[in-house]
Protein backbone atom coordinates (compact mmCIF):
# COMPACT_ATOMS: atom_id res chain seq x y z
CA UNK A 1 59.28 11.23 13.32
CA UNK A 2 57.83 8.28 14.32
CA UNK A 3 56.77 9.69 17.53
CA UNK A 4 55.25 12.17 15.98
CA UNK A 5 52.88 9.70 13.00
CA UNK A 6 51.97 8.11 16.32
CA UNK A 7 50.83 11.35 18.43
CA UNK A 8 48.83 12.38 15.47
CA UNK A 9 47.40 8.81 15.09
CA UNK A 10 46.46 8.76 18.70
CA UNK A 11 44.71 12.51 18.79
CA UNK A 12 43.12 11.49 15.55
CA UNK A 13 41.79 8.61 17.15
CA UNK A 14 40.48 10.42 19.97
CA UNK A 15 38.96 13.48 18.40
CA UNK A 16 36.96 10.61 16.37
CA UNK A 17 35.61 8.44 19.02
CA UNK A 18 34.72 11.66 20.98
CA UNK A 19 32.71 13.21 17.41
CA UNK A 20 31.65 9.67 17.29
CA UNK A 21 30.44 9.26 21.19
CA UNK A 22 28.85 12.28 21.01
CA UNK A 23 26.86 12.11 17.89
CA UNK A 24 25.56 8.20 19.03
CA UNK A 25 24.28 9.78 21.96
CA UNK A 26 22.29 12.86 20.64
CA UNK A 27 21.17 10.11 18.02
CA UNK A 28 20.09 7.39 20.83
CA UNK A 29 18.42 10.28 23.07
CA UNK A 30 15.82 11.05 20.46
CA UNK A 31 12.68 8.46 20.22
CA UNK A 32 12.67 7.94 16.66
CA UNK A 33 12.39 3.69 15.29
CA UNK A 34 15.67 1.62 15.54
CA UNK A 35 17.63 1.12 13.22
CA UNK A 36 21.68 0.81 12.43
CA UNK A 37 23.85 3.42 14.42
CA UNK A 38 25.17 6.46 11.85
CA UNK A 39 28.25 7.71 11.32
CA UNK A 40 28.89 11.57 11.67
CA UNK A 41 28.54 13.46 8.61
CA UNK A 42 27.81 10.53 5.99
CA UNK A 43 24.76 9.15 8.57
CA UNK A 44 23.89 5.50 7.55
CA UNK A 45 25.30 5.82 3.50
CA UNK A 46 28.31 3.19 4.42
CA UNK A 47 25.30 0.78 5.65
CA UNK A 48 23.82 1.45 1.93
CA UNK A 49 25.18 -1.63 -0.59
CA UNK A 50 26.99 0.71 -4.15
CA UNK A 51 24.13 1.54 -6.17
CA UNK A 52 21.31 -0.67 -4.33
CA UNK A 53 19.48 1.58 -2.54
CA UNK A 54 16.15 -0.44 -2.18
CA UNK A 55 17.55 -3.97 -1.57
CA UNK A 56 19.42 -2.40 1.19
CA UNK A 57 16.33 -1.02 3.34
CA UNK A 58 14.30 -4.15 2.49
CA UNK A 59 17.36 -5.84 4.43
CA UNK A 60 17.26 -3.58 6.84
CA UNK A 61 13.39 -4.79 7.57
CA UNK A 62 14.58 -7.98 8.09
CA UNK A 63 16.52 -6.58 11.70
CA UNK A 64 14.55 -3.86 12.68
CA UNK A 65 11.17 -4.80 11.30
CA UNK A 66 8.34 -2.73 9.81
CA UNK A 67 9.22 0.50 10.67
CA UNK A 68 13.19 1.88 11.50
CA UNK A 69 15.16 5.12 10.85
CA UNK A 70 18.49 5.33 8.50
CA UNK A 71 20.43 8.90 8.06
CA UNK A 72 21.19 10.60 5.00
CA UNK A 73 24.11 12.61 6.26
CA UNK A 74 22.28 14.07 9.39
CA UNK A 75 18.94 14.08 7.83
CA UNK A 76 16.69 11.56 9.47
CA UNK A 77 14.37 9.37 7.14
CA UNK A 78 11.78 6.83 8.87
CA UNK A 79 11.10 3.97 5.94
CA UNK A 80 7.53 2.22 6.40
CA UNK A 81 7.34 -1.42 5.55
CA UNK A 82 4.88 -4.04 5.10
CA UNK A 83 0.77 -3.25 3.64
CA UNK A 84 -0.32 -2.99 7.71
CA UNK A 85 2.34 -0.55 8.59
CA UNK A 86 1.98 1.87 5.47
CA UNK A 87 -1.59 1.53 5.36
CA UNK A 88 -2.03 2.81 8.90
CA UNK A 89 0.51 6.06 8.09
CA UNK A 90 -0.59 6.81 4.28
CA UNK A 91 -4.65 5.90 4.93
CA UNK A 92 -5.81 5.46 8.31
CA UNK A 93 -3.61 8.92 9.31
CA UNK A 94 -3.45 10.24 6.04
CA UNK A 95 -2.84 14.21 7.19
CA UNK A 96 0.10 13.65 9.31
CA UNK A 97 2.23 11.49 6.87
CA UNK A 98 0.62 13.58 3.89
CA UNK A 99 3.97 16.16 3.54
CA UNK A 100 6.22 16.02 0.58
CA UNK A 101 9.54 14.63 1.63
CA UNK A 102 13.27 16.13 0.02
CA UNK A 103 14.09 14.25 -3.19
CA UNK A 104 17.64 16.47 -3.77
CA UNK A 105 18.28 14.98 -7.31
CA UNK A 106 14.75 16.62 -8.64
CA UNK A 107 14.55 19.46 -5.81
CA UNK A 108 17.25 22.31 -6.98
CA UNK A 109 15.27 21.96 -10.15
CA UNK A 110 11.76 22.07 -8.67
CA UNK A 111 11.88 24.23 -5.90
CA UNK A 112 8.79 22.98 -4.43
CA UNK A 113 6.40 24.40 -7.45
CA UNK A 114 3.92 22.44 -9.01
CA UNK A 115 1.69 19.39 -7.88
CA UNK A 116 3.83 16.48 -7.28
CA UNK A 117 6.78 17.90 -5.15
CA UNK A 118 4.48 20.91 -3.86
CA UNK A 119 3.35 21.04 0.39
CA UNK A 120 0.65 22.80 2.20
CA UNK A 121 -1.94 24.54 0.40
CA UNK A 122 0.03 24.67 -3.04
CA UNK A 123 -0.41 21.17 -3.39
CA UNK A 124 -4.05 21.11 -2.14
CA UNK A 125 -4.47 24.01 -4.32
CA UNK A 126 -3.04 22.29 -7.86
CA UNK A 127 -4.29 18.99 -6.80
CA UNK A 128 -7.84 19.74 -6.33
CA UNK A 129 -8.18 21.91 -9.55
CA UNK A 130 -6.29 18.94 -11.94
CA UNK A 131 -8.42 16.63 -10.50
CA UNK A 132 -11.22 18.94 -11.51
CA UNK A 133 -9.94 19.64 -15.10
CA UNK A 134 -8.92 15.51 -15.89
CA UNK A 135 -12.45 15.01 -14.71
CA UNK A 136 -13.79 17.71 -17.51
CA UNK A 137 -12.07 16.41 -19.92
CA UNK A 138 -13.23 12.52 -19.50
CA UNK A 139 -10.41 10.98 -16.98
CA UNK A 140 -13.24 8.18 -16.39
CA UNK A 141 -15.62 8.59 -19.27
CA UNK A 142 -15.71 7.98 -22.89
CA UNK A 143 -13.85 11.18 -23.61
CA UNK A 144 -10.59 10.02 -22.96
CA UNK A 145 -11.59 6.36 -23.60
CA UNK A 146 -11.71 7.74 -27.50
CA UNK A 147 -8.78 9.46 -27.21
CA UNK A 148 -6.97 6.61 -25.81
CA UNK A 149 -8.70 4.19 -28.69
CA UNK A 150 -7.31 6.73 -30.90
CA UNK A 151 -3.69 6.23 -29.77
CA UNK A 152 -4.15 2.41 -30.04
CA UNK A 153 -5.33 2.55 -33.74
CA UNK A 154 -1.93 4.66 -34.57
CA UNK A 155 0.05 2.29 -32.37
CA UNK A 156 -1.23 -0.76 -34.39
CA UNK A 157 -0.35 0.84 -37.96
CA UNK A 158 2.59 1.98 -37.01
CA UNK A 159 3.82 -1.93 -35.68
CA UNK A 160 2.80 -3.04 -38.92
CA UNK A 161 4.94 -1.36 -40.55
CA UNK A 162 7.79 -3.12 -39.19
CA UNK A 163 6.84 -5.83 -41.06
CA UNK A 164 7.67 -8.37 -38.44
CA UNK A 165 11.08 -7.17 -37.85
CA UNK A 166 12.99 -7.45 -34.48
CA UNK A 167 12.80 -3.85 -33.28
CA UNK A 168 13.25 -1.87 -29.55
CA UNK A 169 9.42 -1.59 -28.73
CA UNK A 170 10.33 1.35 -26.20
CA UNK A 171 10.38 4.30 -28.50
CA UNK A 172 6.47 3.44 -30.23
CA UNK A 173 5.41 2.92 -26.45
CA UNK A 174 6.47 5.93 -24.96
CA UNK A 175 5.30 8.06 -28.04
CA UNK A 176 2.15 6.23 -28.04
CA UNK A 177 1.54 6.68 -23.89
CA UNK A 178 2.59 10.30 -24.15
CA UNK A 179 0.10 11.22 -26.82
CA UNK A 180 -2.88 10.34 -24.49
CA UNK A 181 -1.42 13.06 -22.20
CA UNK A 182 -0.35 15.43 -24.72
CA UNK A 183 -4.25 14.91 -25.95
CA UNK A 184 -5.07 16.39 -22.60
CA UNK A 185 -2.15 18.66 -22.11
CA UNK A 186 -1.79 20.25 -25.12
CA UNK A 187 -4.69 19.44 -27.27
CA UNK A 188 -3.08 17.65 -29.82
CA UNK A 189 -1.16 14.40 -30.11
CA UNK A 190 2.58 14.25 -32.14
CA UNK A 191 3.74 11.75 -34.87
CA UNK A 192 5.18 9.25 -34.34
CA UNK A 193 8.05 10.45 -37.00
CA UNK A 194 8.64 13.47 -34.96
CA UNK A 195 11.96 13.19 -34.09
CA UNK A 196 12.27 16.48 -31.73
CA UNK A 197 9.31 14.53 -29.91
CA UNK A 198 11.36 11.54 -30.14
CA UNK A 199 14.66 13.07 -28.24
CA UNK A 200 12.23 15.03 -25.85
CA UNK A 201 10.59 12.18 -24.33
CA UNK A 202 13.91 10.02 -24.46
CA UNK A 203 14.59 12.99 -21.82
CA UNK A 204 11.95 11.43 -19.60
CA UNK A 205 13.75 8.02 -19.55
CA UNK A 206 17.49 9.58 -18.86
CA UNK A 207 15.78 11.16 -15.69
CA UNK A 208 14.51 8.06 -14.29
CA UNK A 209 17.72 5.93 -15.02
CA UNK A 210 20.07 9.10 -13.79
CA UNK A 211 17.94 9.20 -10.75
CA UNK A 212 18.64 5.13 -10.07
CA UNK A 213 22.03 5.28 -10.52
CA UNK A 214 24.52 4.84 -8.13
CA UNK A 215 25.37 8.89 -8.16
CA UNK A 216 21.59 9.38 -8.05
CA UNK A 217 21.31 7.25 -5.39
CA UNK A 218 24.38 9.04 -3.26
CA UNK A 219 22.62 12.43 -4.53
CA UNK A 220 19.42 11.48 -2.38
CA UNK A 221 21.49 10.47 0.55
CA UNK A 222 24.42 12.96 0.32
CA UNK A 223 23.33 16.34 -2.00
CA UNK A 224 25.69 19.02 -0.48
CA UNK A 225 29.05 16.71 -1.53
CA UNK A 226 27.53 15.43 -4.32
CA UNK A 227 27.01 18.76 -5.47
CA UNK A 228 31.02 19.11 -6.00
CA UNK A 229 31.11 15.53 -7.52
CA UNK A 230 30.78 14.68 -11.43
CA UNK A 231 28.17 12.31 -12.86
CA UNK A 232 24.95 11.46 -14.54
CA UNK A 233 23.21 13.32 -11.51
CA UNK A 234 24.49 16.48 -13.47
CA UNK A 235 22.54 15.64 -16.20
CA UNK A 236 19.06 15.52 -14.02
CA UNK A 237 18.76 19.17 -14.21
CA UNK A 238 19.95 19.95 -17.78
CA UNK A 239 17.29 17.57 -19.23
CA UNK A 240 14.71 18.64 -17.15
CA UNK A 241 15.43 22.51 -18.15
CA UNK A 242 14.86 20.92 -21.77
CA UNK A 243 11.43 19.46 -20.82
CA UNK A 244 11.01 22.95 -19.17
CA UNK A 245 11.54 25.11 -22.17
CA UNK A 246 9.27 22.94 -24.35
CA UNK A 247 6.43 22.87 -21.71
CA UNK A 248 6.77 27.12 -21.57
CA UNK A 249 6.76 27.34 -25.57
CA UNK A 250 3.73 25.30 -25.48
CA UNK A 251 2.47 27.79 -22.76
CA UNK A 252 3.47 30.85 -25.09
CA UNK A 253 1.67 29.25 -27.90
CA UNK A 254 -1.61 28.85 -25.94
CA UNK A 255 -1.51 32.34 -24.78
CA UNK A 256 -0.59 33.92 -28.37
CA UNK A 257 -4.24 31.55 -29.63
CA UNK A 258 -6.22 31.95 -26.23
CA UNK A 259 -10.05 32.46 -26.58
CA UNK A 260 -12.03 32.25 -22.96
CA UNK A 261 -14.71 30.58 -25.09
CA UNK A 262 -13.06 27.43 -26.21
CA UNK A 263 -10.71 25.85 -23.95
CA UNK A 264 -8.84 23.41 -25.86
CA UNK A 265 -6.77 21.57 -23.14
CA UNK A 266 -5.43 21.66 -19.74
CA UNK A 267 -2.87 24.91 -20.40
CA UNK A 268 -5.88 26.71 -21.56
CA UNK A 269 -7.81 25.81 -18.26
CA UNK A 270 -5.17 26.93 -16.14
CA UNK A 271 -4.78 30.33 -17.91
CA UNK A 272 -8.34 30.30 -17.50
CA UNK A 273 -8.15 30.24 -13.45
CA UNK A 274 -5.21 32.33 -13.03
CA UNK A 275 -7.72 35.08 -14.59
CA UNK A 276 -9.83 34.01 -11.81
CA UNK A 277 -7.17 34.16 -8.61
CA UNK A 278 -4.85 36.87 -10.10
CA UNK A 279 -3.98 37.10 -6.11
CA UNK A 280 -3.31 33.44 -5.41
CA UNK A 281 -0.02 32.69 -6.04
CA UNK A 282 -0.62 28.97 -6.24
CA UNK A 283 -1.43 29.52 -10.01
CA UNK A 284 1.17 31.33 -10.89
CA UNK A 285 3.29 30.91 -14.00
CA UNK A 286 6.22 28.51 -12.46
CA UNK A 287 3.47 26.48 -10.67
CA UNK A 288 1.85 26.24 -13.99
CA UNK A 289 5.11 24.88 -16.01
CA UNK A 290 5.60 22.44 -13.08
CA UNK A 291 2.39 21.06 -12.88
CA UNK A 292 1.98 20.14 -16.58
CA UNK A 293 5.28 19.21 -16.48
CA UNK A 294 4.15 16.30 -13.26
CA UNK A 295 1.37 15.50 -15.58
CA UNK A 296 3.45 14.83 -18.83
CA UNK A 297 6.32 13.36 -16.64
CA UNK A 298 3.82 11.24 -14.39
CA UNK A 299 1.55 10.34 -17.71
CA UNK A 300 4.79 9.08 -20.04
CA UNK A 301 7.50 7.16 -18.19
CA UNK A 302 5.79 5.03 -15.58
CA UNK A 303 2.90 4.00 -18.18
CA UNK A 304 5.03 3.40 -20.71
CA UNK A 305 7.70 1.10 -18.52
CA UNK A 306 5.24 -0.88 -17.32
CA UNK A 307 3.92 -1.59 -20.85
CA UNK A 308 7.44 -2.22 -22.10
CA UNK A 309 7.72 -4.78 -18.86
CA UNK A 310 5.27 -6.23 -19.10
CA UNK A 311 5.75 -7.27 -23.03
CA UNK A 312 8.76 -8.93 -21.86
CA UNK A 313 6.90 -11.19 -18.80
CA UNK A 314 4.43 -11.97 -21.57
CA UNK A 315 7.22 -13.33 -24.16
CA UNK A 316 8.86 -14.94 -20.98
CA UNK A 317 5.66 -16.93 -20.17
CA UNK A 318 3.98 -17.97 -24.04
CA UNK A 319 1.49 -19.99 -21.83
CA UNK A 320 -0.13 -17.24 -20.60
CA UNK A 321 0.22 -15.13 -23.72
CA UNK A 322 -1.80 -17.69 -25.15
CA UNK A 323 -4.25 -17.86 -22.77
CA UNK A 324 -4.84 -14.15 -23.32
CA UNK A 325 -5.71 -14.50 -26.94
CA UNK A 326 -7.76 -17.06 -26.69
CA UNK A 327 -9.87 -14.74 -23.72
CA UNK A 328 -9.50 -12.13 -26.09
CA UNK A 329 -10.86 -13.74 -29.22
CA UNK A 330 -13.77 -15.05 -27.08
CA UNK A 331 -14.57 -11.43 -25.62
CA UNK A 332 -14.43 -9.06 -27.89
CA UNK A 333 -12.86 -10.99 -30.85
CA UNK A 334 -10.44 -9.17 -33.72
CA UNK A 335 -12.23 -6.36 -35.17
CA UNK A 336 -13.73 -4.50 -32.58
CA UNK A 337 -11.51 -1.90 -30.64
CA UNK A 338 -11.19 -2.76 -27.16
CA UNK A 339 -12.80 -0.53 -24.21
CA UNK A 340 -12.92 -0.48 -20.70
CA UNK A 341 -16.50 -2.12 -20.52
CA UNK A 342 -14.79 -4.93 -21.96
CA UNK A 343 -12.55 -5.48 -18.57
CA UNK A 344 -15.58 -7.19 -16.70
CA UNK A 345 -15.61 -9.91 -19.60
CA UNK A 346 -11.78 -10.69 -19.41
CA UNK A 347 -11.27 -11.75 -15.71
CA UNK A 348 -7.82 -13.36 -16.69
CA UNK A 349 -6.59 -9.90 -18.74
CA UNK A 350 -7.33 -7.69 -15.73
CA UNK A 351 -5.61 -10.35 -13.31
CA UNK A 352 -2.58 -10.10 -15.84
CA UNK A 353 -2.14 -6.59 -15.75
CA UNK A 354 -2.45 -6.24 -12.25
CA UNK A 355 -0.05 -8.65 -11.76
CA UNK A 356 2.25 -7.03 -14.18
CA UNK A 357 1.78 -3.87 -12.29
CA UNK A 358 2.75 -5.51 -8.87
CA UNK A 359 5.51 -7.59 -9.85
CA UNK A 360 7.04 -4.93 -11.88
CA UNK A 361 7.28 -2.54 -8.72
CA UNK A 362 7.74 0.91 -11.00
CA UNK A 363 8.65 3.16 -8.00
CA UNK A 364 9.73 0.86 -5.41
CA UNK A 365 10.66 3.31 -2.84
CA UNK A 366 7.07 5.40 -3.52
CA UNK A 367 7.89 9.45 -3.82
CA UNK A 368 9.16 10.58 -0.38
CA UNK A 369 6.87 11.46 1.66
CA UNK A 370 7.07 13.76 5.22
CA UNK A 371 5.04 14.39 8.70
CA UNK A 372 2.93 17.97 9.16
CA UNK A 373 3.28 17.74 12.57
CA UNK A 374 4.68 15.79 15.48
CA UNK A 375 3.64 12.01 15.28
CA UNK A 376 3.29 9.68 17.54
CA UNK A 377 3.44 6.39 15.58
CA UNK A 378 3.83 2.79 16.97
CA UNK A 379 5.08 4.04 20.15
CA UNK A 380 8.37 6.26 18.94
CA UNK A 381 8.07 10.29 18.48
CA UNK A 382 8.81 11.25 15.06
CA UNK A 383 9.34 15.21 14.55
CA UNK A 384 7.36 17.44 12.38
CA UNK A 385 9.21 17.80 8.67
CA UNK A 386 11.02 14.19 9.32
CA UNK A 387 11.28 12.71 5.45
CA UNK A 388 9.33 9.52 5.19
CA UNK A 389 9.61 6.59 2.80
CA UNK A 390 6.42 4.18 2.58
CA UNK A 391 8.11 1.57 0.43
CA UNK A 392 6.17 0.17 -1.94
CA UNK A 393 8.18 -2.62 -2.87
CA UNK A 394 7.22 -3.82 0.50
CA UNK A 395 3.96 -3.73 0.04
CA UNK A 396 3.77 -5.37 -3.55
CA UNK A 397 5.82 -7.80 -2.10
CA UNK A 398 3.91 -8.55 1.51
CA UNK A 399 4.22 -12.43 2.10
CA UNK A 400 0.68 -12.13 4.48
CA UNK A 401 -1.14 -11.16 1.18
CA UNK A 402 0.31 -12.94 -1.36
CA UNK A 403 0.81 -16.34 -2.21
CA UNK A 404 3.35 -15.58 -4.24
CA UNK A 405 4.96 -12.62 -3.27
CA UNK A 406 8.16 -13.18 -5.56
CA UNK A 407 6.95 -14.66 -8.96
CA UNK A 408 5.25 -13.64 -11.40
CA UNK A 409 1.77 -15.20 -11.34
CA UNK A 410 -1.80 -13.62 -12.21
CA UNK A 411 -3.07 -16.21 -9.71
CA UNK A 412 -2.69 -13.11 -7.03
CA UNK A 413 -5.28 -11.78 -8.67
CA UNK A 414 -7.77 -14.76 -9.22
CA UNK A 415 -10.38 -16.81 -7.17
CA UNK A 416 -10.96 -20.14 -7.54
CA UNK A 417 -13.56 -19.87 -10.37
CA UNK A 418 -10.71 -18.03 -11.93
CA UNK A 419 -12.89 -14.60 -11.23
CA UNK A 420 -10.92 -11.58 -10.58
CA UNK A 421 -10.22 -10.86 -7.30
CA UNK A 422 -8.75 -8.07 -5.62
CA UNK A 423 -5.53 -7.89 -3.39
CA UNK A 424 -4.94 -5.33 -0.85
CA UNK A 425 -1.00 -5.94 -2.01
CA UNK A 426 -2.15 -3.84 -5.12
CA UNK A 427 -0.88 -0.12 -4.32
CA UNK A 428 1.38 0.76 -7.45
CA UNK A 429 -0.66 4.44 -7.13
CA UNK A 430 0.10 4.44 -3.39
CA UNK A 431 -2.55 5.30 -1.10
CA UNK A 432 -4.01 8.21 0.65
CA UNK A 433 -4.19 11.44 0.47
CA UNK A 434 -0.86 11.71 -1.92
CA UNK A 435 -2.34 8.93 -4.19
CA UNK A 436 -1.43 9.07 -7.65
CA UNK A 437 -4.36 11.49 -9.30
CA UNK A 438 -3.73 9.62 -12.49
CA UNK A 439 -4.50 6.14 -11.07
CA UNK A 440 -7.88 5.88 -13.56
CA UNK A 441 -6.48 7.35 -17.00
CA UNK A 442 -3.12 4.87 -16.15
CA UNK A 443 -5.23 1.83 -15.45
CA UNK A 444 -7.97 2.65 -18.35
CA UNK A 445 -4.43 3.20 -20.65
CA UNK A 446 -3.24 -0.10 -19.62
CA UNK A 447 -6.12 -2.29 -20.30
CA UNK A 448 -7.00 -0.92 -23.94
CA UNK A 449 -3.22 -0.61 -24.79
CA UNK A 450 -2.35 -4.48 -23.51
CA UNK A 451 -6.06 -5.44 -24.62
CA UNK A 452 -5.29 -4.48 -28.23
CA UNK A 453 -1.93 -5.53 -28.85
CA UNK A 454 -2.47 -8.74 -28.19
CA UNK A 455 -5.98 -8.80 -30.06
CA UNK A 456 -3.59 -8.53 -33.01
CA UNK A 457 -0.22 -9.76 -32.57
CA UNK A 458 1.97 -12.08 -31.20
CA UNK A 459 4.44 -11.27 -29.09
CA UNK A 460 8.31 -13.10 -29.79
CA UNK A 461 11.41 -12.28 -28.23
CA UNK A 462 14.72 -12.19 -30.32
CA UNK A 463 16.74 -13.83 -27.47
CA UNK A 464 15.23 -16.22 -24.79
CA UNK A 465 14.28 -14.47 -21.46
CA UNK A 466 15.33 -16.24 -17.99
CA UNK A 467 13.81 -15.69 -14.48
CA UNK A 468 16.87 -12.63 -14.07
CA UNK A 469 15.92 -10.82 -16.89
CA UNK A 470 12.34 -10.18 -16.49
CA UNK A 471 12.96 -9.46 -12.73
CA UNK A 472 13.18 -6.05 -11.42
CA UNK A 473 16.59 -4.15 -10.74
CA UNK A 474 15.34 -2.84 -7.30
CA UNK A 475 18.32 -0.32 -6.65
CA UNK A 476 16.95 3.49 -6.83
CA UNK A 477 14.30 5.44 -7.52
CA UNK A 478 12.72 3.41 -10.43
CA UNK A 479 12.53 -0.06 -11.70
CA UNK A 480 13.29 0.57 -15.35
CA UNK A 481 13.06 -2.47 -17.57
CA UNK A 482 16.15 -4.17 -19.68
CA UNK A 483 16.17 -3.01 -23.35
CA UNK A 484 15.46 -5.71 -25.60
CA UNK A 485 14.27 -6.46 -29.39
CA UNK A 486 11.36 -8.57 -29.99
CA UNK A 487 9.07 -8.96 -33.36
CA UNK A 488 5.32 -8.27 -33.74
CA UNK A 489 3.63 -11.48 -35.75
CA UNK A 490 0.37 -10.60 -36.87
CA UNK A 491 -2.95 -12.55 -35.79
CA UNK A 492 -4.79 -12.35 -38.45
């Protein structure tokens, strides 16, 4: 018997280190970036720390510097680090490193349609006409700029009415964001007592803190055994079918009213051109519900997380909450709404924000991205299709351009003369040709929004904040912020 536990031990053993021999050698003979040897089958997951994804790569930077290779399972994924290395691959050769790269915990669902996840000339396709469309309809201008003051007069009434109670600011912030969109979208903006729009875009923040979790993260790295294995992952899909189903009624209800003489919103444009390229599958219909799903997903959560962060670094620091209103009462004072012309007058406010946009890192890892063709990059060979990650956190974080790469402190962002200043560390959009298309509503949203909450409130926390709490998670696919209650004290 025992003879036997130890023959089976033994050929165990060997069958192993010969899979394992074997597997390090195919893996050393290709000319890909260092980094730590894989394991057959699971790749580089066991190198991965449970459920901290990003912390674990930025480690790895620290041994195999700005550019190295991990495996998912056998999947090989180069990660980019550092504002030098990922501004030479995302700008300086912009086509090569401008594929879409496998996400598996939104993939299944998306099956490449739509703008975001889409390659080739799909993407080019969808991208070029939204651009087009948010351009018609003000992204930029004083169109939107109305519709966003709009938003921000609701927003304030609807504060009041909390009369100063402690409340969860997240729900009135992400109704509030995703009404600008929905304004674009859909034509019309929602209540903020709707409570099926309520439970639709609490959707929106389930995705992003499924896709963060530890089974998200394994989902990334291992999708085919993940597949058999329970979880929040499971719920990715269902609540996404949900977004889905509203996005296509909304669709139905555009078609049932359509008049080629009055287009209302962005659904109506894109009815509008699938009349014109009836042959071009790009604008079909399940390229359509994708893409105004991207907008509505891309226009809600990160928006409204890095308001709801940044309300917290503002109760963290009073100092500089104070400083704010007393820019703001000399700028623009406390009746008039704020717009973005006012942004040139408040050099500390647009420091602040861009501050709060760097240190609160919203997609630290970026959206995968993936090479069009064979790359030659810093000396190693790295095959056509071969997933990329440019992290971002890396960048927003790059010791070379920031004094302070790790604190909070709008002094990134400020000259001597206290003028603003800008910082090539500032890529929250990304860069390139895959550059967030929303990068001017976002920023114009975040000024006006900030702007004007402060211009009438101040901002108290119901517990004391420390240094942990206000600091990113950095472990998956999103940096979403800590609930918390604070109270809105009137100004005036």
């Amino acid at each position: 018997m025992d003879l036997t536990w130890f023959v089976s031990l033994l050929l165990a053993f060997i069958i192993s280190s010969f899979i394992y021999s074997t597997w390090n050698s195919i893996y050393r003979g290709r000319n890909l970036p260092p980094g730590p040897t894989p394991f057959p089958i699971v790749g580089n997951v066991l190198h991965i720390k449970r459920g901290e994804i990003v912390k674990s790569l930025m480690e790895f930077r620290k041994i195999y510097g700005s550019i190295y290779t991990v495996y998912f399972g056998h999947y090989p994924v180069v990660v980019l680090c550092g504002y030098d290395t990922v501004k030479e691959a995302l700008f300086d050769r912009a086509k090569e490193f401008g594929g879409r790269g496998r996400l598996p915990t939104l993939d299944q669902f998306v099956k490449g349609y739509g703008l975001i996840f889409g390659n080739g000339n799909r993407w080019k396709d969808l991208r070029r006409f939204s651009l087009t469309i948010l351009k018609n309809f003000g992204m930029g201008k004083k169109t939107i700029e109305e519709r966003i003051q709009e938003e921000v007069s609701f927003l304030m009434a609807e504060i009041k009415l909390q009369k100063e109670q402690y409340i969860d600011p997240s729900n009135l912030l992400v109704q509030a964001v995703s009404n600008v969109i929905c304004s674009i979208v859909f034509g019309n903006r929602f209540e903020y007592s709707n409570d099926s729009f309520q439970k639709l875009l609490g959707m929106f923040s389930i995705v992003f803190q499924d896709m963060s979790s530890f089974c998200g993260q394994l989902q990334n790295m291992l999708p085919t055994l993940m597949s058999y294995v329970p979880g929040p992952h499971k719920r990715i899909n269902e609540s996404l079918a949900r977004l889905s189903d509203f996005i296509s009624e909304r669709i139905k209800m555009n078609v049932e009213s359509f008049d080629p003489n009055s287009l209302r919103d962005y659904i109506d444009c894109f009815l509008t051109k699938q009349k014109q390229e009836k042959d071009n599958p790009n604008f079909d219909r399940n390229n359509m519900v994708m893409t105004v799903l991207d907008l509505f997903f891309a226009g809600t959560e990160t928006v409204s997380s890095t308001l709801r962060h940044g309300l917290m670094i503002l109760m963290k620091y009073p100092e500089i909450q104070a400083k704010l209103h007393q820019e703001i009462d000399h700028a623009i004072g406390n009746s008039q709404i704020p717009n973005i012309e006012d942004r040139s007058k408040m050099p500390y406010m647009d420091a602040v924000i861009h501050e709060i946009q760097r240190f609160c890192d919203i997609l630290p890892l970026n959206v995968p991205h993936a090479t069009t063709t064979d790359v030659t990059f810093k000396g190693y060979t790295i095959p056509k299709g071969t997933d990329v990650y440019p992290l971002l956190c890396s960048v927003l974080r790059d010791p070379t351009k920031l004094a302070s790469p790790t604190k909070f402190d709008p002094n990134n962002f400020l000259d001597d003369k206290g003028c603003f200043k800008k910082n090539e560390a500032y890529m929250p959009f990304s860069t390139g040709k895959r550059m967030c298309l929303g990068e001017g509503l976002a920023r114009m949203e975040l000024f006006i929004f900030f702007t004007a909450i402060l211009q009438h409130f101040k901002l108290i926390p119901e517990k004391t904040f420390t240094e942990q709490d206000i600091r990113p998670l950095m472990a998956g696919f999103a940096n979403v912020p800590k609930t918390y209650r604070m109270s809105f004290i009137p100004r005036m």
